[in-house]
N, C-alpha and C. Protein backbone atom coordinates (compact mmCIF):
# COMPACT_ATOMS: atom_id res chain seq x y z
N UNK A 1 0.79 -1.20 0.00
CA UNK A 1 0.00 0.00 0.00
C UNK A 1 0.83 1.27 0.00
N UNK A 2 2.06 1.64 0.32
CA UNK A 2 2.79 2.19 -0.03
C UNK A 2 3.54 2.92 -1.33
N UNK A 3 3.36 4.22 -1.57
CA UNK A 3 3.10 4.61 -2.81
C UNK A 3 4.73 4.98 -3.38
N UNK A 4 5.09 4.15 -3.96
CA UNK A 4 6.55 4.56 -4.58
C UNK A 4 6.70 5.41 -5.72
N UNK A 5 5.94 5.88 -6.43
CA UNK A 5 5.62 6.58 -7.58
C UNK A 5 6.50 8.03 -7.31
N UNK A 6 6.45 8.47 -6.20
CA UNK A 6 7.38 9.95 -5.81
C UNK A 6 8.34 9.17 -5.38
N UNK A 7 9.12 8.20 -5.46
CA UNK A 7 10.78 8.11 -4.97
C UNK A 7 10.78 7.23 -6.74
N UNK A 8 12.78 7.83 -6.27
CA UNK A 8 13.46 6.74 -7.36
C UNK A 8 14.62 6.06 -6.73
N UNK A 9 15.12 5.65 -7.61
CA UNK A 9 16.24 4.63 -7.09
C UNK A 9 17.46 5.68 -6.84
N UNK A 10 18.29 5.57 -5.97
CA UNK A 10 20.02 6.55 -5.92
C UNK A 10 20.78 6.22 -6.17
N UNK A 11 21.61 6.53 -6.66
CA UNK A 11 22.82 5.71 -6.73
C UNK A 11 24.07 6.31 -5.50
N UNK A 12 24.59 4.76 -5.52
CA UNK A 12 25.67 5.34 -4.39
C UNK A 12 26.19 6.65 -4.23
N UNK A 13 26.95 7.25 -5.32
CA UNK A 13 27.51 8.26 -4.60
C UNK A 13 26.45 9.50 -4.52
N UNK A 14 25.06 9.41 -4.44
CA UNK A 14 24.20 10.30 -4.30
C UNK A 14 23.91 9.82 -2.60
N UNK A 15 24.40 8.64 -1.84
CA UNK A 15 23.92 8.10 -1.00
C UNK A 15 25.16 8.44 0.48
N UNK A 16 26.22 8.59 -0.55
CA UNK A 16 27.50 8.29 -0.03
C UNK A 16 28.24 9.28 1.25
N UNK A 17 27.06 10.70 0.81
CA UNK A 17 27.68 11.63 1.79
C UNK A 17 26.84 11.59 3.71
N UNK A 18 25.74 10.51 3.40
CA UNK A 18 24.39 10.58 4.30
C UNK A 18 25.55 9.29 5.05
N UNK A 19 26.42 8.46 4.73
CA UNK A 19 27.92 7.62 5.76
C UNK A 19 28.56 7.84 6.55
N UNK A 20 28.90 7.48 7.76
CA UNK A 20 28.37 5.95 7.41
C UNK A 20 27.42 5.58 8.11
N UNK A 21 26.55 4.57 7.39
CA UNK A 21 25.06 3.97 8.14
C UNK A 21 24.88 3.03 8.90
N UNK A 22 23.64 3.14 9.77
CA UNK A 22 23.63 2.21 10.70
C UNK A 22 23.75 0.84 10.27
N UNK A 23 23.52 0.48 9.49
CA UNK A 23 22.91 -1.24 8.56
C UNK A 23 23.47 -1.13 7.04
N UNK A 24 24.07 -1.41 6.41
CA UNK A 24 23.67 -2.06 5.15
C UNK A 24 23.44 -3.25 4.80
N UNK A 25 22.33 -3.45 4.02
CA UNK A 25 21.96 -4.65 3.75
C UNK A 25 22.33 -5.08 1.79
N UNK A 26 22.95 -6.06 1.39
CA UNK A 26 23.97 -6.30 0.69
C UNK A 26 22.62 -7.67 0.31
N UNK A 27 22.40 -7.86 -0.82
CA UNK A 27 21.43 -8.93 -1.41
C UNK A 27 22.19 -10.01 -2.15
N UNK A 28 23.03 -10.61 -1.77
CA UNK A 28 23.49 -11.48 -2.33
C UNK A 28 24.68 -12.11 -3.05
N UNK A 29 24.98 -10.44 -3.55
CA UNK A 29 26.06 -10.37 -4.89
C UNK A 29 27.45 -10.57 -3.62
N UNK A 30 27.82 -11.05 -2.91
CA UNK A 30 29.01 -11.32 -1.77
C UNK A 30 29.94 -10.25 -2.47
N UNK A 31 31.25 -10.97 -2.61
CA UNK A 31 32.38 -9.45 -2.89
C UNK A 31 32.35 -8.91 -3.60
N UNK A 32 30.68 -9.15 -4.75
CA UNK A 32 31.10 -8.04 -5.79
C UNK A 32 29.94 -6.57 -5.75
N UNK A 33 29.74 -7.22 -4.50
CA UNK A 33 28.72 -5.75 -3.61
C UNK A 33 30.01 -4.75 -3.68
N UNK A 34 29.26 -3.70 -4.18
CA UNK A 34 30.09 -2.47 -3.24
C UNK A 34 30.36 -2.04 -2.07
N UNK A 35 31.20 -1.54 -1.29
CA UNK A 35 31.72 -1.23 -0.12
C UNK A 35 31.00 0.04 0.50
N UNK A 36 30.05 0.35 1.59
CA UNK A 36 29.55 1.32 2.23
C UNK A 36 30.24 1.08 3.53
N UNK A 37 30.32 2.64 4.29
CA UNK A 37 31.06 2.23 5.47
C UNK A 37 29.46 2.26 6.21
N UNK A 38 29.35 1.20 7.22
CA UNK A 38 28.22 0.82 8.07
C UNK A 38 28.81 0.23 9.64
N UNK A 39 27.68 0.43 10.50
CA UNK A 39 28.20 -0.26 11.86
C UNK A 39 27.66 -1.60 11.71
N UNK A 40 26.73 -2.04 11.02
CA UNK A 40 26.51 -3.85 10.76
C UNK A 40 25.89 -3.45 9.15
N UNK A 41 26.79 -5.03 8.97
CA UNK A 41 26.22 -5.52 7.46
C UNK A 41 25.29 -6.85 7.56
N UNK A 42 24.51 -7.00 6.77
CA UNK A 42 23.53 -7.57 6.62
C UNK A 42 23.73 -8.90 5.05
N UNK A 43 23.64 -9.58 4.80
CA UNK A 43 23.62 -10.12 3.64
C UNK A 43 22.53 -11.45 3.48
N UNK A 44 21.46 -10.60 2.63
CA UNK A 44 20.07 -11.54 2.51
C UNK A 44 20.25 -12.29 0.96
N UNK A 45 20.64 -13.80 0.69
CA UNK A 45 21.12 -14.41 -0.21
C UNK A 45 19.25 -13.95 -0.92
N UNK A 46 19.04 -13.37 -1.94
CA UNK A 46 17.81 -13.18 -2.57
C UNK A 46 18.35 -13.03 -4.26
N UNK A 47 16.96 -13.95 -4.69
CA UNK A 47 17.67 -14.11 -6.31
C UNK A 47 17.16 -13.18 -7.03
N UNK A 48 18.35 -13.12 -8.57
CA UNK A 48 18.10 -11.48 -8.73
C UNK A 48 16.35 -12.08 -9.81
N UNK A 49 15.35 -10.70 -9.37
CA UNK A 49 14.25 -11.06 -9.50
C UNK A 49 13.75 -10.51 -11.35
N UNK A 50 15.18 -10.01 -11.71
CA UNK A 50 14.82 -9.24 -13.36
C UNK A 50 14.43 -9.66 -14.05
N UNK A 51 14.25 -11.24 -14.56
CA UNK A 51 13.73 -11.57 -15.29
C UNK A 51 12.38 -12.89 -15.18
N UNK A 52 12.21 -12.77 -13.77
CA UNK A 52 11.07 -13.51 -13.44
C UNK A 52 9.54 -13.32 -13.81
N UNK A 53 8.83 -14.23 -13.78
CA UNK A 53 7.45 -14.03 -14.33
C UNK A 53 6.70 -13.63 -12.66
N UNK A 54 5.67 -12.57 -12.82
CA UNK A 54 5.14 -12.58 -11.89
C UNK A 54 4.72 -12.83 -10.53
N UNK A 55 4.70 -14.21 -10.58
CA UNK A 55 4.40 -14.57 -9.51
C UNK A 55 5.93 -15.09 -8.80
N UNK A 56 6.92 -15.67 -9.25
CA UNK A 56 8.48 -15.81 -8.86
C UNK A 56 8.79 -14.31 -7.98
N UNK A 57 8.48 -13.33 -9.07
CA UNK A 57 9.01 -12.18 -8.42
C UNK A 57 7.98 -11.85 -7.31
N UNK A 58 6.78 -11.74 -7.33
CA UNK A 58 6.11 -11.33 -6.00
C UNK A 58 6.68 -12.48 -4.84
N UNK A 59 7.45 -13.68 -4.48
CA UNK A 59 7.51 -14.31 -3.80
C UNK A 59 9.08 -13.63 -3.11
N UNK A 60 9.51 -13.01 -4.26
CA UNK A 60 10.96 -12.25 -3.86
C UNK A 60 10.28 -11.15 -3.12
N UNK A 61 9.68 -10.64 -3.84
CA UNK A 61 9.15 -8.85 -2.97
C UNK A 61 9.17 -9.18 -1.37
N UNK A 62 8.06 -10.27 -1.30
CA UNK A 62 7.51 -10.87 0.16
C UNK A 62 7.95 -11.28 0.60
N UNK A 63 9.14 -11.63 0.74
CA UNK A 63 10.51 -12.30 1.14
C UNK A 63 10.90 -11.07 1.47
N UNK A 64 11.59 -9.93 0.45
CA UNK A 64 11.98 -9.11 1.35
C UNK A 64 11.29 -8.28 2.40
N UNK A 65 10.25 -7.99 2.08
CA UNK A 65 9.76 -7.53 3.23
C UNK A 65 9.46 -7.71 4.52
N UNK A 66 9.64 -9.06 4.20
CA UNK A 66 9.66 -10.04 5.79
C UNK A 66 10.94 -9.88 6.54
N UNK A 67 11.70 -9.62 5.56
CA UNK A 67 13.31 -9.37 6.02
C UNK A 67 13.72 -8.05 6.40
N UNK A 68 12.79 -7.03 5.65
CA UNK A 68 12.92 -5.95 6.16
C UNK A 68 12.12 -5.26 7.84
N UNK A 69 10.78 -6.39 7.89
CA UNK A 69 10.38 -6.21 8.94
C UNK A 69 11.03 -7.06 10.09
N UNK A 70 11.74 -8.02 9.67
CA UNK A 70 12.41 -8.53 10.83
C UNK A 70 13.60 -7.61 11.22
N UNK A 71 14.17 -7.05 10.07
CA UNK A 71 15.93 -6.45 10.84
C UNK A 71 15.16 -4.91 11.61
N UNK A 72 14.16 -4.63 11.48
CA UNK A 72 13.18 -3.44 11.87
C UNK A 72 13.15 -3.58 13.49
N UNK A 73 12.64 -4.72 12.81
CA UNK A 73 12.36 -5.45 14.89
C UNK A 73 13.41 -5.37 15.72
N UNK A 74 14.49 -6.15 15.15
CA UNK A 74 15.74 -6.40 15.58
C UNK A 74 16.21 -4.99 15.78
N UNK A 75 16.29 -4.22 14.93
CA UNK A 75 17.25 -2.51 15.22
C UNK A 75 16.06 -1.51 16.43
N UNK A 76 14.87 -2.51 16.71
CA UNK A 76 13.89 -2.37 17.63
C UNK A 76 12.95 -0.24 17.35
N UNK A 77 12.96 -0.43 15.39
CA UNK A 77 12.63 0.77 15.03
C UNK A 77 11.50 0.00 14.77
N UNK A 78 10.42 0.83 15.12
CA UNK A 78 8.52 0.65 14.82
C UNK A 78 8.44 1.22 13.15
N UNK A 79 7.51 0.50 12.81
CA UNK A 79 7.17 0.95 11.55
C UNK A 79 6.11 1.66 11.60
N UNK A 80 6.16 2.38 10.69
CA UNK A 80 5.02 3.71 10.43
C UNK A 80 3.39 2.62 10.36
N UNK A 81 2.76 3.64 11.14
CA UNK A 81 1.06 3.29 10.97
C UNK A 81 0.32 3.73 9.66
């Protein structure tokens, strides 16, 4: 329910001066992730979802979000009502 239509994607060095962050979370790609300086890293093995049919990829979305509401819990930040 969340309306993404007003954000876009950043790229690192648009990201790079807001460092270093509490968390980064790193999806999979192991050493060929880029380097952010962070106080914990995170690495959620998730497959890349670009060329999946529909329903593959909604099982990725919901996956992450489960992952995003768990490290939420864990960093013990409430999510918006």
């Amino acid at each position: 329910g969340y309306d993404l239509s007003k954000h876009d994607s950043k790229s690192l060095d648009e990201v790079r001066p807001y460092a270093p962050f509490d968390v980064v979370v790193t999806m999979g790609c192991g050493d060929a992730c880029p380097w952010m300086p962070a106080l914990q890293f995170v690495d959620w093995q998730i497959p890349d979802p670009k060329l999946m049919e529909a329903e593959a990829f909604n099982k990725v979305r919901d996956f992450i979000a489960v992952q995003v509401k768990q490290l939420l819990s864990e960093l013990k930040i409430a999510l918006p009502t």
